[in-house]
Protein backbone atom coordinates (compact mmCIF):
# COMPACT_ATOMS: atom_id res chain seq x y z
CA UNK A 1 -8.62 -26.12 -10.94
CA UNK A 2 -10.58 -22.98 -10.11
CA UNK A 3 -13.46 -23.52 -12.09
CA UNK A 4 -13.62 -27.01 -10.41
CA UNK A 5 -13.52 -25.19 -7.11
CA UNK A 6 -15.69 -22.46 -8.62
CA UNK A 7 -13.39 -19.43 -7.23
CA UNK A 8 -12.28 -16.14 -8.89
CA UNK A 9 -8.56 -15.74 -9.45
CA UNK A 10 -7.92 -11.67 -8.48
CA UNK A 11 -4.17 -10.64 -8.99
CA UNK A 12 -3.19 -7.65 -7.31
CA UNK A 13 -0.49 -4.64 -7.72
CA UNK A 14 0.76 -3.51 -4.51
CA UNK A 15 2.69 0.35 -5.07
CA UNK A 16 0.44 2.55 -6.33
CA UNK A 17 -2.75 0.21 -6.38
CA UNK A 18 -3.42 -0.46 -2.70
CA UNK A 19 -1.08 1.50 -1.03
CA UNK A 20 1.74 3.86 -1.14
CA UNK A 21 5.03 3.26 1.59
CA UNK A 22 7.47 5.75 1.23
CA UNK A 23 10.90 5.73 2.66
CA UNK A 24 12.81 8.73 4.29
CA UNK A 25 14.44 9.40 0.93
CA UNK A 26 11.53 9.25 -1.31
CA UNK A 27 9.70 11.40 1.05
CA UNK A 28 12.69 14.07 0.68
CA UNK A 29 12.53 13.71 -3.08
CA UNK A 30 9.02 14.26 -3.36
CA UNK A 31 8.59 17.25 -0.85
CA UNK A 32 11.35 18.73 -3.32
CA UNK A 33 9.14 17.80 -6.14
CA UNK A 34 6.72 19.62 -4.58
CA UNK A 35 8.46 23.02 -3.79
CA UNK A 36 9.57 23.17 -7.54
CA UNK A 37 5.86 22.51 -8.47
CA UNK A 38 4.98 25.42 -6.17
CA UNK A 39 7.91 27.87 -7.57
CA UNK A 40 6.32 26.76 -11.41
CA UNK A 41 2.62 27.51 -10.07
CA UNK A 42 3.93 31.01 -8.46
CA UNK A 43 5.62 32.01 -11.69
CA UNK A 44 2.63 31.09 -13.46
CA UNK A 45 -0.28 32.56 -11.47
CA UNK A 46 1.72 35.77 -11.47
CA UNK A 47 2.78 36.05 -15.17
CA UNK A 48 -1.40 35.52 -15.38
CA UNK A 49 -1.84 38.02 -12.75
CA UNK A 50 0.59 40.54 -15.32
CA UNK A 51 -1.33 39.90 -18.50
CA UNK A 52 -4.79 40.03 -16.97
CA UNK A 53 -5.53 36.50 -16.97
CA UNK A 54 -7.57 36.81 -14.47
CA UNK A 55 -9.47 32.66 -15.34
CA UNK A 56 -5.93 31.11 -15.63
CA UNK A 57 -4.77 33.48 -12.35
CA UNK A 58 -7.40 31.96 -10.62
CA UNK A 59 -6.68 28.57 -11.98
CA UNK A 60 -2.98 28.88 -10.75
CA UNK A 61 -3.95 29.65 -7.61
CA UNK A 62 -6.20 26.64 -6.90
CA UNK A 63 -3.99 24.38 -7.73
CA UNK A 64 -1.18 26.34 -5.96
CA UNK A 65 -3.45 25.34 -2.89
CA UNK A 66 -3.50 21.73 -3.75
CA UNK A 67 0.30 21.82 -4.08
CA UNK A 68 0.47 23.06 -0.56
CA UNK A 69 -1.85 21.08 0.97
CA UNK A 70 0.32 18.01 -0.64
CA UNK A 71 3.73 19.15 0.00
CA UNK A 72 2.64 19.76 4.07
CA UNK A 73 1.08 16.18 4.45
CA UNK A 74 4.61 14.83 2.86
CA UNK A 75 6.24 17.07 5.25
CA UNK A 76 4.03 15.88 8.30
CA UNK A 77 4.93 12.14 7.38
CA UNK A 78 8.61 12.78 6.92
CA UNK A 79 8.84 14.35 10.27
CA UNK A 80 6.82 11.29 11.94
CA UNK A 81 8.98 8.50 10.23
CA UNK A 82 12.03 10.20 11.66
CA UNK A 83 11.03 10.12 15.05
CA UNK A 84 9.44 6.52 13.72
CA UNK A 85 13.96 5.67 12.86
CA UNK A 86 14.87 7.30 15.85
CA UNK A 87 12.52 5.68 18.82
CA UNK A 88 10.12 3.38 17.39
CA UNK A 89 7.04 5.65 18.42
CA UNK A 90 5.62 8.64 17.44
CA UNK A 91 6.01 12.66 18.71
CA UNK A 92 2.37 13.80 17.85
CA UNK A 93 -0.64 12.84 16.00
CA UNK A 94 -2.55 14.64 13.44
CA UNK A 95 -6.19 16.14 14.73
CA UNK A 96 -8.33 13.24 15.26
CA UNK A 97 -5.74 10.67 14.60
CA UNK A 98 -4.87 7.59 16.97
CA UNK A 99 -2.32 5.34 16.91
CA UNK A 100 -1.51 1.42 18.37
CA UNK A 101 1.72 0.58 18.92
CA UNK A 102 2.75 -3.28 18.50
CA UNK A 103 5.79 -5.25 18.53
CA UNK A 104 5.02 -7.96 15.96
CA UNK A 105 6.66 -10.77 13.76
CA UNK A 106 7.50 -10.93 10.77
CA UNK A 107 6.43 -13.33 7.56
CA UNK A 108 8.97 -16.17 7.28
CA UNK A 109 11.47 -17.89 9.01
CA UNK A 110 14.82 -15.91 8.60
CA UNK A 111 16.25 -12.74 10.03
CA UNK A 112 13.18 -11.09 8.47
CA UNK A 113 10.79 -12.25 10.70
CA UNK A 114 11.84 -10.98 14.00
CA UNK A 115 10.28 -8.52 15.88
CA UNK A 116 9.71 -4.79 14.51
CA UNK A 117 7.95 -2.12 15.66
CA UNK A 118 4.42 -1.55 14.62
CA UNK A 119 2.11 1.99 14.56
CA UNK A 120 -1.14 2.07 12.95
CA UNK A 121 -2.80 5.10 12.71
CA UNK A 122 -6.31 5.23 12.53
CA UNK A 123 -8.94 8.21 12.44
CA UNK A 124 -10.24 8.54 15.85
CA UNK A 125 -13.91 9.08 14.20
CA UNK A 126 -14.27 6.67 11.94
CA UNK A 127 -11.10 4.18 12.82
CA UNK A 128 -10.77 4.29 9.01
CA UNK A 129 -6.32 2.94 8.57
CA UNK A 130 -4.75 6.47 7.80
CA UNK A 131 -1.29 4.78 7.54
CA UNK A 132 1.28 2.10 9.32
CA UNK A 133 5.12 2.45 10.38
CA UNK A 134 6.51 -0.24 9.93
CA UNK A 135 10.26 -1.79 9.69
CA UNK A 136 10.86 -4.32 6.81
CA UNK A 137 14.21 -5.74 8.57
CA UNK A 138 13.77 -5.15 12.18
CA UNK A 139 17.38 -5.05 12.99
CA UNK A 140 18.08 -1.74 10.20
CA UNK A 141 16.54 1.30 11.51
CA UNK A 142 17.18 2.45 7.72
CA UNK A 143 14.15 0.29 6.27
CA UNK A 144 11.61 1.73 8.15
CA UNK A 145 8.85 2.92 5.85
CA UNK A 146 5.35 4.92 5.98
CA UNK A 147 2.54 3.05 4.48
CA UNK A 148 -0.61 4.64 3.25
CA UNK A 149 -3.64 2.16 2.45
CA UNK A 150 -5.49 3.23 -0.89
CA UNK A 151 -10.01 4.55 0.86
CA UNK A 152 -11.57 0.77 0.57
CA UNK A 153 -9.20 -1.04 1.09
CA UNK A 154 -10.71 -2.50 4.44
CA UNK A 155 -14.13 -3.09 2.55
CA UNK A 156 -12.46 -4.62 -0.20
CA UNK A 157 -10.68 -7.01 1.96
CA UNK A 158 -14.32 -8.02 3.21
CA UNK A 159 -15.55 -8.34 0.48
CA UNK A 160 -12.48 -11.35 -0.25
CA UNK A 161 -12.93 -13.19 2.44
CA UNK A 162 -14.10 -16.89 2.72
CA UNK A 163 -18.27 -16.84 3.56
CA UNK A 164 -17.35 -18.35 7.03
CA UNK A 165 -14.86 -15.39 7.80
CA UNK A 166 -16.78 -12.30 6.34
CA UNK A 167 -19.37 -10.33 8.33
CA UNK A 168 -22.15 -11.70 6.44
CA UNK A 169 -21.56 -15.44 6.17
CA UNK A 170 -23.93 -17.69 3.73
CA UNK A 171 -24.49 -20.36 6.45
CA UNK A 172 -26.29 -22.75 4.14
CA UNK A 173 -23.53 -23.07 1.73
CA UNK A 174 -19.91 -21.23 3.00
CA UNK A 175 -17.15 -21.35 0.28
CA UNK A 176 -14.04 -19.47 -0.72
CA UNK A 177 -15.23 -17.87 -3.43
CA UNK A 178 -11.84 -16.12 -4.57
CA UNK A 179 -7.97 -17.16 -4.64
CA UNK A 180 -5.64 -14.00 -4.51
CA UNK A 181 -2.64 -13.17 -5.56
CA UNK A 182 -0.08 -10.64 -5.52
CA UNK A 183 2.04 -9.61 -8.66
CA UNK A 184 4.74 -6.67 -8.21
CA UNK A 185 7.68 -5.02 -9.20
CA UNK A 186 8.79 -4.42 -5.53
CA UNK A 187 11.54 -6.44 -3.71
CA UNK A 188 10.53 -9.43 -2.16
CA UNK A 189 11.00 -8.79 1.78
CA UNK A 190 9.16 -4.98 1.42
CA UNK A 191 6.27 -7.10 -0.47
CA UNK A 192 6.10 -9.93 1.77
CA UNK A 193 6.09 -7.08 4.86
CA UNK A 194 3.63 -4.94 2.94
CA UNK A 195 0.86 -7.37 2.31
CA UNK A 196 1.38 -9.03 5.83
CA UNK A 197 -0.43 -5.72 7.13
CA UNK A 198 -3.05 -5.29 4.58
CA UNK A 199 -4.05 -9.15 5.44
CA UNK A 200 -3.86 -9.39 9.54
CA UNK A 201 -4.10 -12.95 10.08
CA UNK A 202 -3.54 -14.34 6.58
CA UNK A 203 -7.33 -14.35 6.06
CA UNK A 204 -7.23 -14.07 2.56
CA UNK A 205 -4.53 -15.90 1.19
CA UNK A 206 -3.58 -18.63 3.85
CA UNK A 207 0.17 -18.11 5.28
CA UNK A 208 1.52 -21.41 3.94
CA UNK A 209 0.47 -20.24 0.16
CA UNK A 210 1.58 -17.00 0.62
CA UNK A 211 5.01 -17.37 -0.49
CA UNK A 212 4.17 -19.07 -3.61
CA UNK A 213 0.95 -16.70 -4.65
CA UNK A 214 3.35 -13.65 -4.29
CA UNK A 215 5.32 -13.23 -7.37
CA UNK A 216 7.94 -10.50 -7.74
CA UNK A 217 8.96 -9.60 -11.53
CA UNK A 218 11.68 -7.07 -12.45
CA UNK A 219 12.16 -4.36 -15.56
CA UNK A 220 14.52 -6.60 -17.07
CA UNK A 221 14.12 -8.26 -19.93
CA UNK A 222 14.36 -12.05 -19.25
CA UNK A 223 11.93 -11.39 -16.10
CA UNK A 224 8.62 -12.53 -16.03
CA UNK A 225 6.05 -10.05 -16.94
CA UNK A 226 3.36 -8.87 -14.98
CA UNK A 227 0.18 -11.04 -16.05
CA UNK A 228 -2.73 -13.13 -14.43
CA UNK A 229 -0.74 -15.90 -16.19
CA UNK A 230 2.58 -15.86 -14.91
CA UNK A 231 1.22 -16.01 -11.41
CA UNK A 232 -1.04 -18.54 -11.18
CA UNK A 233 1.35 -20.74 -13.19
CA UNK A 234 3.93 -19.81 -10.76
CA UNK A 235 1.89 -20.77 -7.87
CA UNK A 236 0.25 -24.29 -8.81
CA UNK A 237 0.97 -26.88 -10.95
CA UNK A 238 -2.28 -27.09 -13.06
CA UNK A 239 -3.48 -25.30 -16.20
CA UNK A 240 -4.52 -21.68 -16.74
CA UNK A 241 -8.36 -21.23 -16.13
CA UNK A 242 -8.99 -17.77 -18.28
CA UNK A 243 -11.02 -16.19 -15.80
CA UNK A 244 -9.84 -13.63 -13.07
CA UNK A 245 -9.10 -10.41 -12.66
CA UNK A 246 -6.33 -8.30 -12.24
CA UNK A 247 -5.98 -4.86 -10.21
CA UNK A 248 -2.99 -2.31 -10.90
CA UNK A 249 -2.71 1.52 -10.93
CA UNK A 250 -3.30 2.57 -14.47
């Protein structure tokens, strides 16, 4: 079927691969990760700093940077998402950030899809998508979540988008030159949610495929795997066409 149509199958990851959402608890549990990381580089740039080391001192203390510059950008989120819980906007922006609010809908038909609060955050210079708050069931303040798009992203997207759609359109011969897909470990509502703002509009996979092109497997061990298989079969009723591609953290 998509050789006859001459498209591309691409199967992505979501978590880790384009973006990162973190809830108010995994944001706690990672700022902690990152003060013990700190207390481990302290010990070990000064233990260096004892013996003379003065390479590994200096090594210690680089990366102690990094550490910090990590733990304060988890620190700045967790404070936003808060206020995110608490009143559905947020206190202040980072410098050069900018942020539109939305009320919007969500994919679907059941309690799901009802109105939830929107912010995305954009860089004022370069309106690259820093990161979205979002709600994944608008009526539990608990489920709100801070997503971070993966850099390129947005030109990626472009780059998947039927000829007639993209900013470059091949007006002698328009086609949809890829079929995408969506293969994760997450739960099903946060996934559904999560794509919905990578793909405004449902420009790359069309809103009444969407539910059948997103496939959500589990660690267990009568669960599908994750595979350019399993999805595609899921999705349509034809034979496997061994060519895609498939995109995942490594």
């Amino acid at each position: 079927m998509l050789l006859e149509n001459k498209r591309l199958a691409v199967v992505f990851d979501l978590d880790e691969t384009l973006l990162q959402a973190l809830t108010e608890k995994t944001l706690k549990e990672r700022i902690s990760a990152a003060g013990d990381r700190i207390d481990q580089l302290s010990r070990q740039r000064a233990d260096a700093e004892a013996f003379g080391d003065a390479a590994a001192a200096a090594d210690a203390a680089a990366a102690l940077v990094v550490a910090g510059e990590e733990r304060a950008v988890l620190e700045a989120d967790l404070a936003q998402l808060q206020y995110f819980i608490a009143m559905d906007t947020l206190p202040t922006l980072g410098p050069g950030e900018e942020v539109a609010s939305t009320r919007e809908l969500g994919f679907g038909s059941g309690p799901e899809s009802g109105l939830r609060p929107v912010l995305r955050v954009r860089d004022a210079a370069t309106q690259r998508l820093v990161k979205v708050f979002t709600r994944v069931r608008p009526d539990v303040h608990g489920t709100s979540i801070v997503i971070r798009i993966r850099d390129g992203w947005e030109e990626m997207r472009a780059s998947l988008l039927p000829d007639a759609l993209a900013a470059r359109p091949n007006s002698l011969s328009p086609k949809q030159r890829y079929d995408v897909y969506i293969c994760t470990t997450a739960e099903r509502q946060y996934a559904l949610e999560a794509w919905r703002l990578l793909d405004p509009g449902h420009l790359i996979i069309p809103a009444e495929q969407l539910a059948r092109r997103l496939m959500c497997v589990r660690a267990a061990k009568n669960s599908p795997v994750k595979s350019l298989q399993n999805v595609v079969l899921q999705s349509q009723d034809q034979p496997l066409v061994p060519v895609g591609g498939a995109l995942r953290d490594a």
